[in-house]
Protein backbone atom coordinates (compact mmCIF):
# COMPACT_ATOMS: atom_id res chain seq x y z
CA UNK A 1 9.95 5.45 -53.18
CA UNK A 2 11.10 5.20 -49.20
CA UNK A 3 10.71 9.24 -49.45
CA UNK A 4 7.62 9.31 -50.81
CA UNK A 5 6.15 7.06 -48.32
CA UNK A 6 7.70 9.18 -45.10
CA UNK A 7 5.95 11.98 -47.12
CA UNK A 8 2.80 10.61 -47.35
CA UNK A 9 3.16 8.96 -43.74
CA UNK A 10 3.97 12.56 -42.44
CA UNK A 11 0.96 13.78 -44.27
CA UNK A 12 -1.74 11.74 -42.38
CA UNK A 13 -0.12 12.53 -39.05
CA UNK A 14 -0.72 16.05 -39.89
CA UNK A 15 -4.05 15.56 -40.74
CA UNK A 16 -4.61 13.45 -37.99
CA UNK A 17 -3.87 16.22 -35.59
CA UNK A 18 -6.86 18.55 -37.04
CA UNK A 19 -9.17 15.75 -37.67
CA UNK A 20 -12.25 17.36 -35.73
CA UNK A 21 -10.89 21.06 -35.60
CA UNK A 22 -12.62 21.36 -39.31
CA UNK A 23 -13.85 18.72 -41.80
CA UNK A 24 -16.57 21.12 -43.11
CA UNK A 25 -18.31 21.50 -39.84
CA UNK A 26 -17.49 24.18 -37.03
CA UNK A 27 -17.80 22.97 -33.61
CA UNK A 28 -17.60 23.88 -30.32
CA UNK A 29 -14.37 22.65 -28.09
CA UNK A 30 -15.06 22.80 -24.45
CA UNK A 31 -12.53 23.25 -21.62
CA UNK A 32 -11.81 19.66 -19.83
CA UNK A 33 -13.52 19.80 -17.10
CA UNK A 34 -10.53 19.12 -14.72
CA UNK A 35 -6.97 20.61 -15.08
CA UNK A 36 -4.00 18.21 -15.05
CA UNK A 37 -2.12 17.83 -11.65
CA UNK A 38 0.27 20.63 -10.72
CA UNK A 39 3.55 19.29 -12.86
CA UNK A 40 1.90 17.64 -15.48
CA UNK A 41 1.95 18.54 -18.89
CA UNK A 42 -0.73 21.16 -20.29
CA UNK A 43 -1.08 18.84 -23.53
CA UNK A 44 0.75 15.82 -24.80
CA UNK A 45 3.48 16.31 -27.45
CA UNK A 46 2.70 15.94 -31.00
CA UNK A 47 5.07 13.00 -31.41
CA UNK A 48 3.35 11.12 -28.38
CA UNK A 49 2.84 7.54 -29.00
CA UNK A 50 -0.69 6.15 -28.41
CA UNK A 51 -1.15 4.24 -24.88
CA UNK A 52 -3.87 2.35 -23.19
CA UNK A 53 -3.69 2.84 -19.19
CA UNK A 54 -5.54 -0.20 -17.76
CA UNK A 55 -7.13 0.57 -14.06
CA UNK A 56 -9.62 -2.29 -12.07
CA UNK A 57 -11.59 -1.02 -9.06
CA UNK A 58 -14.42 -1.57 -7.41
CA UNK A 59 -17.43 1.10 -6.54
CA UNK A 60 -15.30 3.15 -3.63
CA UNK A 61 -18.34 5.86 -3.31
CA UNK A 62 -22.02 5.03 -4.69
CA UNK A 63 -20.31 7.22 -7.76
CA UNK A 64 -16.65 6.70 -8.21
CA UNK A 65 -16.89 4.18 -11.07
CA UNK A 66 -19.46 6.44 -12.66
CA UNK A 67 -17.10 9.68 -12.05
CA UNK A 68 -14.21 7.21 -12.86
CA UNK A 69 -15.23 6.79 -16.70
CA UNK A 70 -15.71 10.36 -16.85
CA UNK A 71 -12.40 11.91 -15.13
CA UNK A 72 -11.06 8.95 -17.99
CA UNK A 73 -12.80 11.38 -20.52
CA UNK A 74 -11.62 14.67 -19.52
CA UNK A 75 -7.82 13.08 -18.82
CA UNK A 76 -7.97 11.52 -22.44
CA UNK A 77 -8.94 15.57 -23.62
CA UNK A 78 -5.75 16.53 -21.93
CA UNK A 79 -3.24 13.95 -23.21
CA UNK A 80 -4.75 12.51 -26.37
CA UNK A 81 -2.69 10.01 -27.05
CA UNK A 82 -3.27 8.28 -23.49
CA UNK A 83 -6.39 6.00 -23.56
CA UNK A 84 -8.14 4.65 -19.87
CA UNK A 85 -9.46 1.28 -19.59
CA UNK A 86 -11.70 1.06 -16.76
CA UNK A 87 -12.22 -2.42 -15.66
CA UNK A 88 -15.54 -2.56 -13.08
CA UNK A 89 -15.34 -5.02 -9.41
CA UNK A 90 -17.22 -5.04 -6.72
CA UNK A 91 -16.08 -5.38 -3.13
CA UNK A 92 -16.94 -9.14 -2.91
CA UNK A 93 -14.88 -10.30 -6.12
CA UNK A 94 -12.04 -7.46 -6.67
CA UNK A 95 -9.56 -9.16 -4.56
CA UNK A 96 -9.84 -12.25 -5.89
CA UNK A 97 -9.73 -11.03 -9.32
CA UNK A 98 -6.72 -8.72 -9.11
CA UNK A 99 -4.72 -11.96 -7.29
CA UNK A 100 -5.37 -14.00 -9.77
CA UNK A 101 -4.97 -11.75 -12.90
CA UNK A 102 -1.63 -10.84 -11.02
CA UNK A 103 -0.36 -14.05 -10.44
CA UNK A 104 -0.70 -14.83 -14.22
CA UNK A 105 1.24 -11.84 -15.26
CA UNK A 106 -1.90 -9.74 -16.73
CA UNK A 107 -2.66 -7.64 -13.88
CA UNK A 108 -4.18 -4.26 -14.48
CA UNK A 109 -1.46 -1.06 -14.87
CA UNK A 110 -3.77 0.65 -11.62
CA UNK A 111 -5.35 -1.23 -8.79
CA UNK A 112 -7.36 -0.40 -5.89
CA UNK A 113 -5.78 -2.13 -2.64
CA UNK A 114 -6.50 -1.88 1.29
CA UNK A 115 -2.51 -1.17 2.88
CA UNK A 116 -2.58 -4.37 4.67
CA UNK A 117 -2.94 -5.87 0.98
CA UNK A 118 0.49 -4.44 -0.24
CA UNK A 119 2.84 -7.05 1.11
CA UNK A 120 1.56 -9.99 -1.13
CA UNK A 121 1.66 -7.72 -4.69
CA UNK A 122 5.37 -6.56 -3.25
CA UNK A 123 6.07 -10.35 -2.22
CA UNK A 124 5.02 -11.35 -6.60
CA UNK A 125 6.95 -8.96 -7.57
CA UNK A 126 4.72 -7.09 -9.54
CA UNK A 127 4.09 -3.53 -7.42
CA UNK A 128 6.07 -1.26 -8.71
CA UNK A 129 8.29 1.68 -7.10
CA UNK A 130 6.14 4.59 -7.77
CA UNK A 131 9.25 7.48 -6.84
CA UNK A 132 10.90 6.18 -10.07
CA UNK A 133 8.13 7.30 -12.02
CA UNK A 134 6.89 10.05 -10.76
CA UNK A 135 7.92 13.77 -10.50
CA UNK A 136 8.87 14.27 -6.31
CA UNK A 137 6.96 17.50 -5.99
CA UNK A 138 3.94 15.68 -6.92
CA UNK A 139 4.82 13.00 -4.49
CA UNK A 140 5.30 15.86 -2.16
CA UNK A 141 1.55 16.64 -2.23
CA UNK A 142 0.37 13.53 -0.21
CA UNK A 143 0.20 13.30 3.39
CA UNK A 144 3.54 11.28 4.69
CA UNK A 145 1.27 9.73 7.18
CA UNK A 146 -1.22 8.35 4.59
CA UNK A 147 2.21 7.46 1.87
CA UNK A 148 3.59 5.52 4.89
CA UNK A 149 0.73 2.76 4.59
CA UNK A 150 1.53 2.09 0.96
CA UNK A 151 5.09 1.64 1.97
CA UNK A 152 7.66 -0.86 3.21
CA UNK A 153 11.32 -0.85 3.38
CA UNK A 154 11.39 2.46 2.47
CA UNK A 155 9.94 1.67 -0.82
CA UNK A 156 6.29 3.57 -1.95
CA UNK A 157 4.26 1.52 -3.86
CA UNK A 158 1.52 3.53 -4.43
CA UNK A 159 -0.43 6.95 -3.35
CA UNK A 160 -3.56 6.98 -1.11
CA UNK A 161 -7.28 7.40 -1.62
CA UNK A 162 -8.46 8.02 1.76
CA UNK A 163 -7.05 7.03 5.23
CA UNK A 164 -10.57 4.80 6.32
CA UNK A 165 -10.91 5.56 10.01
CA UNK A 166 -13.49 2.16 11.59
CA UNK A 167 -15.13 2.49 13.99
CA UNK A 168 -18.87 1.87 15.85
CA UNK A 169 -22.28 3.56 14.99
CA UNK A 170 -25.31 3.75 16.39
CA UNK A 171 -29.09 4.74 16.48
CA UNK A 172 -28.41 7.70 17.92
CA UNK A 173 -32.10 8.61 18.41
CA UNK A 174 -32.50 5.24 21.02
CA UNK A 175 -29.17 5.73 22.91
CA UNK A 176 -31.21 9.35 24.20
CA UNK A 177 -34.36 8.08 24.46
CA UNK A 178 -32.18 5.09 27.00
CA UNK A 179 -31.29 8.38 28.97
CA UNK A 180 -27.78 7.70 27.13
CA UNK A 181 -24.78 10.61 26.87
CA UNK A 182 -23.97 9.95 23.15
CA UNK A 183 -22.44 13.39 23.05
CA UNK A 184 -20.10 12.58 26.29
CA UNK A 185 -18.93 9.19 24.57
CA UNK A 186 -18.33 11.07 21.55
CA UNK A 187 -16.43 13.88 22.96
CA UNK A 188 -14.71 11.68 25.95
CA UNK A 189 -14.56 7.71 24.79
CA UNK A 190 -15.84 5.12 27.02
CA UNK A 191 -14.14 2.08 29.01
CA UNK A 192 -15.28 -1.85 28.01
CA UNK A 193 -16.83 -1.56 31.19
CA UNK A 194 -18.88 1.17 29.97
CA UNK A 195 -20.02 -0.07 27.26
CA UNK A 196 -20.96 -3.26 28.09
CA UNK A 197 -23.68 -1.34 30.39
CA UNK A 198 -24.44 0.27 27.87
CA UNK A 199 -25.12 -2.42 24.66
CA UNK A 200 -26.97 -4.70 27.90
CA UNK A 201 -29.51 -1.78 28.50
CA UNK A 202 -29.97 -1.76 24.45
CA UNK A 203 -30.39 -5.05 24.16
CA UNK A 204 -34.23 -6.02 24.40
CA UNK A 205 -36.82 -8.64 22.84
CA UNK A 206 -35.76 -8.35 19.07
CA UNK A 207 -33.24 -5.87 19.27
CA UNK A 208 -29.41 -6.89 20.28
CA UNK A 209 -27.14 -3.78 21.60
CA UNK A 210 -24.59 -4.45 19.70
CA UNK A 211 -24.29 -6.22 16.36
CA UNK A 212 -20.56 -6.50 14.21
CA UNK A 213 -20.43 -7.24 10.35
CA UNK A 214 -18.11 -10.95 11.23
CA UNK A 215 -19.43 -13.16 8.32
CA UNK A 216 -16.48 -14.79 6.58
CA UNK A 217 -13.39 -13.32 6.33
CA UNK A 218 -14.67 -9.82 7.25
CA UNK A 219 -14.79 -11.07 11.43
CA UNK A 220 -10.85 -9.93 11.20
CA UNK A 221 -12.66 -6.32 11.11
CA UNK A 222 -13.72 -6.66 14.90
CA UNK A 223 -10.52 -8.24 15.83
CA UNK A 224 -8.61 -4.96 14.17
CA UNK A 225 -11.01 -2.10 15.53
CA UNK A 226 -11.65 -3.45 18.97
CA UNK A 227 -8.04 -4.56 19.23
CA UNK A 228 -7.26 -0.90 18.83
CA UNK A 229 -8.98 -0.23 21.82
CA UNK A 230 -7.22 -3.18 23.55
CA UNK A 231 -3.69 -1.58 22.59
CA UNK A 232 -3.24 -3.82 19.52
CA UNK A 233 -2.86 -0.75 17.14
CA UNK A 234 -0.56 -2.56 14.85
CA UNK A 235 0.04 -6.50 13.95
CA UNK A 236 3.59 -5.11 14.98
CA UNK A 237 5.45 -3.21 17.54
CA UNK A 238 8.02 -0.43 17.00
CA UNK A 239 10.87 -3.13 17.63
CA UNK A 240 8.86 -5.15 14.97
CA UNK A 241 7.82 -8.03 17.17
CA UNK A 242 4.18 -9.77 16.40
CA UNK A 243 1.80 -8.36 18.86
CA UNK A 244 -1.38 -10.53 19.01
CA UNK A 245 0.34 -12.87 21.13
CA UNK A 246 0.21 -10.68 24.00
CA UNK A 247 -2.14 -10.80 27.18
CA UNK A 248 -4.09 -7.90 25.34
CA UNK A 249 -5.42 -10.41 22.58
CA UNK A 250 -6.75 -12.55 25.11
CA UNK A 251 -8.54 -9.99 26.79
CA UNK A 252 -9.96 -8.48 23.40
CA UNK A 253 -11.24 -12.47 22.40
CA UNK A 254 -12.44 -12.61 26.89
CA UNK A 255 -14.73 -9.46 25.92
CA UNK A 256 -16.33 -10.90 23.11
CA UNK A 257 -17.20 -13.92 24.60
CA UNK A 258 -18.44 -12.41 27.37
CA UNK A 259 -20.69 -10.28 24.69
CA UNK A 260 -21.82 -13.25 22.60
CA UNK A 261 -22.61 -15.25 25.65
CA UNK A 262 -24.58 -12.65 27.50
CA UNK A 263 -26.77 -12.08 24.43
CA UNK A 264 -25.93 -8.54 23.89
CA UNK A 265 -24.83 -9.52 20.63
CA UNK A 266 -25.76 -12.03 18.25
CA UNK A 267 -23.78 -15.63 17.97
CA UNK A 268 -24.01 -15.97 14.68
CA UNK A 269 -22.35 -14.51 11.12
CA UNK A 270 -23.99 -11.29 10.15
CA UNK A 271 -22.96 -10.45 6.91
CA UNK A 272 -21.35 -6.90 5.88
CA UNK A 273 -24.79 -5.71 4.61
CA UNK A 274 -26.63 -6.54 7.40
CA UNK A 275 -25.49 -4.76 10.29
CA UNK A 276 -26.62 -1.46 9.48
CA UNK A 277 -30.31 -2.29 7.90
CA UNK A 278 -30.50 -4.19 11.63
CA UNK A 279 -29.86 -0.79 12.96
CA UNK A 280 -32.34 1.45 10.67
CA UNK A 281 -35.11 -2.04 11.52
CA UNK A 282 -34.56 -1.33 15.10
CA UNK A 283 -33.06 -4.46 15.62
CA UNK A 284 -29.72 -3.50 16.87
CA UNK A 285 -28.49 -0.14 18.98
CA UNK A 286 -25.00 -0.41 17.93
CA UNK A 287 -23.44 -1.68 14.93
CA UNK A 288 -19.74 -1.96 13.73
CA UNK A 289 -17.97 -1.86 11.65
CA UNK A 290 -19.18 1.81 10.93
CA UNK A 291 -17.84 4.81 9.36
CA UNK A 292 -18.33 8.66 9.33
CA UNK A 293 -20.09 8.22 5.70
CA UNK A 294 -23.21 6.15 7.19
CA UNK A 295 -24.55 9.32 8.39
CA UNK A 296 -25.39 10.19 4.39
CA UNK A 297 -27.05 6.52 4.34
CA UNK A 298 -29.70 7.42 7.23
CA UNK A 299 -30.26 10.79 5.68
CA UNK A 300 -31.20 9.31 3.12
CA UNK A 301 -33.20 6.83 4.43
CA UNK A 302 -35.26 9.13 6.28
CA UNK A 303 -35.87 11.50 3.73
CA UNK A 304 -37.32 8.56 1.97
CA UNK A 305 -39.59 7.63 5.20
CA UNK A 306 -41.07 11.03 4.80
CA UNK A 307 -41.60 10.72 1.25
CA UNK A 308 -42.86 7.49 1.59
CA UNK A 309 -41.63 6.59 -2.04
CA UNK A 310 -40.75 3.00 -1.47
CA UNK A 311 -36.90 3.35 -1.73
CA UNK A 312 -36.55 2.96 2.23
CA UNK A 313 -35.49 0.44 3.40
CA UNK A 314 -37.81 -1.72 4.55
CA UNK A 315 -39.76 -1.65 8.00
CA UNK A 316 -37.16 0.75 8.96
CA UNK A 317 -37.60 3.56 11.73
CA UNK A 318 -36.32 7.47 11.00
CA UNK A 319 -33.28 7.85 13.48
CA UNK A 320 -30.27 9.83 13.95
CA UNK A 321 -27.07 8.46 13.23
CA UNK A 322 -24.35 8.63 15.69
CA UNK A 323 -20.22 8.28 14.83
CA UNK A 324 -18.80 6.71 17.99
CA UNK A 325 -15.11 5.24 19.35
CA UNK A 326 -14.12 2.07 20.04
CA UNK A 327 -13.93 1.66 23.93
CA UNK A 328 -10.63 1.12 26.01
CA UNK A 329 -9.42 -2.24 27.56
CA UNK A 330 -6.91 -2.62 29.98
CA UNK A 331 -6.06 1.08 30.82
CA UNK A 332 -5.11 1.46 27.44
CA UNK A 333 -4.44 4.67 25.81
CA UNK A 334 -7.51 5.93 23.45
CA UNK A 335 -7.08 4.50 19.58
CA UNK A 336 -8.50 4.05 16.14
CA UNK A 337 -8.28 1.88 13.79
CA UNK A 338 -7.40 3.08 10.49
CA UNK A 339 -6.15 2.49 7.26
CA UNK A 340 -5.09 3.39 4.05
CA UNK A 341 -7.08 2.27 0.91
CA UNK A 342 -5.19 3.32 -2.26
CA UNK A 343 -4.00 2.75 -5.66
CA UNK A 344 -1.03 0.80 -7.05
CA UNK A 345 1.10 0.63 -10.04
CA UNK A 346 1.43 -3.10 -11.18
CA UNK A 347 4.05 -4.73 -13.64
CA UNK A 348 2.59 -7.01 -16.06
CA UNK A 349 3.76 -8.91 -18.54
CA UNK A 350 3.84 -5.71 -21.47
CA UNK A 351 5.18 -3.07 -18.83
CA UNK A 352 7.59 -0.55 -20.06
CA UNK A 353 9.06 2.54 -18.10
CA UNK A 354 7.26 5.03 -20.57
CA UNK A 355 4.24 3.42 -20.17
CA UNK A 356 4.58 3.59 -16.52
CA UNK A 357 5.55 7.06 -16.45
CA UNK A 358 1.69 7.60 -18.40
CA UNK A 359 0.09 5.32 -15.65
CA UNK A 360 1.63 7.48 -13.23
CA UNK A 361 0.54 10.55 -14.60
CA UNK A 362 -3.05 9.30 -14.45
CA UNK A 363 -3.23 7.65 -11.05
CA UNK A 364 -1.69 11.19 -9.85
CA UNK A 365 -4.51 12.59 -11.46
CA UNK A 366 -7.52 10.92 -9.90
CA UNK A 367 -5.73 10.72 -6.51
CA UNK A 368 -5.63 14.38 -6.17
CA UNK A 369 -7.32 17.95 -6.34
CA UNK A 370 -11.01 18.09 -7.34
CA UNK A 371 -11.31 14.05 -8.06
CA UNK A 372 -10.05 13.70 -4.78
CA UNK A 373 -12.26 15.93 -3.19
CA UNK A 374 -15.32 14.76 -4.81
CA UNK A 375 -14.68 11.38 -3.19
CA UNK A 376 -14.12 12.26 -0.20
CA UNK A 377 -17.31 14.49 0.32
CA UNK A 378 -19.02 11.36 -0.48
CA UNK A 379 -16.76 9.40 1.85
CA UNK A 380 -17.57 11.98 4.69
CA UNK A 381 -13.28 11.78 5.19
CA UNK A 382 -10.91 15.07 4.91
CA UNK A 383 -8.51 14.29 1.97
CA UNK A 384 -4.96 13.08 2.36
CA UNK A 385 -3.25 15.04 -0.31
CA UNK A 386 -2.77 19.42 -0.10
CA UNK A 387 -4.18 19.50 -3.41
CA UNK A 388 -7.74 17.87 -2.40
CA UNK A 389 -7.84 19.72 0.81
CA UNK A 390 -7.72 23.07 -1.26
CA UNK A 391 -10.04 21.63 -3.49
CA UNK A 392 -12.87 20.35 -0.85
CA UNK A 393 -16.25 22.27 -0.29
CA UNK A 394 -17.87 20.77 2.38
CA UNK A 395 -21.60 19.62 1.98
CA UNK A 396 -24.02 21.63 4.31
CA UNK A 397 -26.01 20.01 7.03
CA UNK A 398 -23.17 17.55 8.28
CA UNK A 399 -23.81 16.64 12.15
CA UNK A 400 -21.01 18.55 13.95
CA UNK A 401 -20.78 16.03 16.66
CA UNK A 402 -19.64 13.48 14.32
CA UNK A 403 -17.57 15.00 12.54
CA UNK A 404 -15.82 16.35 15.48
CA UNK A 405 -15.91 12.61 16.10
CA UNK A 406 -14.36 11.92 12.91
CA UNK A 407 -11.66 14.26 13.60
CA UNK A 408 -10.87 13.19 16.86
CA UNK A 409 -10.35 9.43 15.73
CA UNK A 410 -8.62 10.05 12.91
CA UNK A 411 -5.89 11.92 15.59
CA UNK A 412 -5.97 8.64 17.13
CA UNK A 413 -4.91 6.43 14.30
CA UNK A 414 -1.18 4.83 14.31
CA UNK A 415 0.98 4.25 11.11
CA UNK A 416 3.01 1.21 11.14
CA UNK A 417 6.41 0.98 12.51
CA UNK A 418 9.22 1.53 10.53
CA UNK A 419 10.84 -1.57 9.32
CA UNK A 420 8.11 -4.11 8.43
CA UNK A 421 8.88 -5.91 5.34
CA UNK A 422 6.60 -7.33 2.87
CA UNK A 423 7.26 -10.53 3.94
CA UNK A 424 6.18 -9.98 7.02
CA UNK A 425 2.67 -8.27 6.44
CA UNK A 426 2.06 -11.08 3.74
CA UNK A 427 2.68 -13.13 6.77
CA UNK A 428 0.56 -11.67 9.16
CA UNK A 429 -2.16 -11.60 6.55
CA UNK A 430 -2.10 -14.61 5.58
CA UNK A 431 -1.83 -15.72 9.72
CA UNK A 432 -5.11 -13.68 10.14
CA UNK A 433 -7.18 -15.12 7.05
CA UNK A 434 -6.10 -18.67 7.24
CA UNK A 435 -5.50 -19.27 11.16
CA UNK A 436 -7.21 -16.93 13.22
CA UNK A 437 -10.42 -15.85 11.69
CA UNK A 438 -11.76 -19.85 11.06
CA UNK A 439 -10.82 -20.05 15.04
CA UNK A 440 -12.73 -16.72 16.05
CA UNK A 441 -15.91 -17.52 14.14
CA UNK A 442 -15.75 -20.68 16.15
CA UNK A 443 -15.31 -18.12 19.25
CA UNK A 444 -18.50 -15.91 18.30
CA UNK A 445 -21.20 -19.32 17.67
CA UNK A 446 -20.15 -20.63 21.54
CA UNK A 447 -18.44 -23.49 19.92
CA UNK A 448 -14.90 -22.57 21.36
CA UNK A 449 -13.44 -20.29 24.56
CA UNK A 450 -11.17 -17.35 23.99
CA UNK A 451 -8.41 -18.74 26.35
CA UNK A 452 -8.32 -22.08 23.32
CA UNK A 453 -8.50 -19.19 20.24
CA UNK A 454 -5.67 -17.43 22.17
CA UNK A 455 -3.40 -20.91 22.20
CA UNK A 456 -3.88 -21.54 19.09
CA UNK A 457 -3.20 -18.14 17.67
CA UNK A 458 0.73 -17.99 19.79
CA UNK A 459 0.84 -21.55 18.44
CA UNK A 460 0.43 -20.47 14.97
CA UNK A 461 2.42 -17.16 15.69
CA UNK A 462 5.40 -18.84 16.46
CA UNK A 463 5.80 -21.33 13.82
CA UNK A 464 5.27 -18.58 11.23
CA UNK A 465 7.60 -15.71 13.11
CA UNK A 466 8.95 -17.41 15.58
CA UNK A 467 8.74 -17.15 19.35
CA UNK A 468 11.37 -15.12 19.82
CA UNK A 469 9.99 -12.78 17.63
CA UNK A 470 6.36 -12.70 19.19
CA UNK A 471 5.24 -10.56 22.28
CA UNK A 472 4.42 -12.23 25.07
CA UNK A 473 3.15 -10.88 28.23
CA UNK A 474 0.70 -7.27 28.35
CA UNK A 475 1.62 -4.78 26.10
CA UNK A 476 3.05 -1.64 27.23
């Protein structure tokens, strides 16, 4: 009886296999539309056990969840038995979802994280060691640079999207008409000093010269970017001491009171959505935080003015978009701030190697070559991975200034230091969200000085690192 069971068992496996090749019907099999990454597999082995890869992200490009569900489709064509669950976010509730799914052991097999977000999944215990899963010469393919911010204690955790460079942008269009040298800024940088002059001459009845994205917890945005131009590149030094304790945070938090209090920019929360329809109104010269990508935004925006279909937005103005850096404080040496956004392997509480090695596979997959590429045309961003890079076809009509621009900053940006454990970025994070940003949004409505922010910050610094372990004095 047991045989003839295995027979019949063996039977429908068979059958399974050619279910869809015939049936009485003929039809057509198409090529997937996307090869697997160089070292996979060309199709999964017959014996294959069925597997459900789980991935939560939210909408990266305008497309990427979209082009998500289908690069799900055409992986599925090449490895059958491997099944992708795409679970949908958007920016304002993914973090809070993926903590708390996380912390109660059901977190998704594939995340979307910013770097400075690693140390608290390494601190649960849940990210996973991607090297043990994954063959090296596929590793090999991703910029060390870019790996390095999804790292810590030697340890990779996951493999990079894009490396974000943030900057400021601008109405390009009114910085010339202002008699303005975007191109010189853009090519040489700019001092404080200089721009100051510059965001007071923009700044005129209803229009500020300079307005920052610093509603809720996205105000540690302007502390990061400008304090790259203020020589805080990294929440650590190279001997891994906690920098914003230095003289150079207390200049960064002097300049933007001295910006909020002139009336150059606004002293009040501007939320992330804001800043740049306050640009394309008229309402503000310069807005941060910005990226390369916005020039696709007023493209598009004034290809709509022309049109005059109704999708503008409203009682906007056609303008040219500018990419520009973050000026210098201090005599400090030209920087950007940058990071890593990427994906992660998480454990949950069902995890098992050879599922991990199929979670792997897929995050490889959209990670790399054409998927890659597709995201970052969109992104406006040169991919960190060989395989993208060959893959990439530049769209036509990109502003060469910016993206010289681009370029240029994203020479600028610094990696971490080597040596920062999790615990300490889930430290500094959690310093930032909890201690300093509720202090600085005090700092930008006039209801506290820099010089009491500063205090308060070293106060807080050294009863979370120590003050031994804290930089005081200026930065070299």
């Amino acid at each position: 009886m047991k045989k003839i069971i295995a027979l019949l068992l063996t039977c429908v496996m068979v059958l399974g296999l050619f279910a869809g090749c015939g049936g009485g019907k003929t039809q057509e099999t198409k090529a997937p539309k996307n090869q697997p990454a160089a070292g996979a597999a060309s199709e999964a082995p017959a014996e294959a056990a069925p597997d459900t890869i789980v991935i939560m992200a939210p909408p990266v490009t305008g497309s990427y969840l979209e082009n998500l569900k289908v690069w799900a489709a055409d992986f599925h064509e090449l490895y059958p038995n491997l099944t992708v669950q795409v679970i949908e976010t958007s920016w304002g509730d993914h973090n809070d979802k993926l903590s708390t799914t996380a912390q109660a052991g059901e977190a998704p097999d594939i995340a979307e994280i910013s770097s400075n977000a690693l140390g608290t999944y390494v601190e649960m215990g849940v990210a996973i060691d991607i090297a043990q899963y994954m063959d090296a010469d596929r590793l090999a393919d991703y910029d060390a640079n870019a790996l390095k911010y999804l790292s810590l204690e030697g340890t990779t955790y996951g493999l990079p999207l894009y490396l974000t460079i943030q900057s400021i942008g601008a109405n390009k269009t009114m910085m010339q008409e202002l008699g303005i040298d975007v191109a010189k800024i853009q090519k040489e940088g700019w001092t404080y000093e200089e721009f100051l002059d510059v965001i007071k001459t923009g700044t005129k009845d209803g229009c500020y010269g300079f307005v920052f994205a610093n509603s809720g917890v996205t105000a540690s945005d302007m502390l990061y970017m400008f304090g790259a131009g203020a020589g805080l590149s990294n929440a650590f030094t190279p001997d891994l001491k906690y920098t914003f304790t230095s003289e150079n945070m207390l200049t960064l938090l002097s300049a933007i009171e001295e910006m909020t209090k002139s009336g150059y920019m606004p002293n009040y929360g501007v939320e992330a959505g804001q800043r740049m329809v306050m640009c394309q109104t008229g309402n503000a010269m310069i807005f941060g935080k910005a990226m390369p990508l916005f020039e696709a935004n007023f493209k598009k925006n004034n290809a709509a003015l022309e049109a005059g279909d109704g999708t503008a937005v409203e009682n906007s103005l056609p303008m040219d978009y500018a990419f520009l850096p973050v000026p210098t404080m201090l005599d400090c040496q030209e920087s950007c701030y940058g990071t890593v956004d990427g994906l992660i392997a998480l454990r949950n509480k069902n995890t098992t190697d050879e599922h991990l090695k199929n979670v792997l596979l897929f995050m490889d997959y959209i990670c790399s070559g054409e998927r890659i590429a597709t995201c970052m045309n969109e992104l406006y961003l040169d991919p960190v991975c060989q395989s993208g890079r060959d893959a990439l076809v530049l769209e036509e009509g990109r502003d060469a200034d910016n993206l010289a621009t681009a370029a240029r900053c994203i020479a600028m940006v610094q990696a971490p230091p080597e040596g920062v454990t999790a615990e300490m970025t889930s430290t500094a994070k959690k310093l930032m969200d909890e201690q300093i940003v509720p202090k600085f949004q005090l700092l930008l409505a006039g209801e506290t000085t820099a010089q009491e922010v500063y205090d308060h910050i070293c106060e807080a610094a050294y009863a979370a690192f120590g003050e031994e372990n804290c930089v005081s004095g200026k930065l070299g």
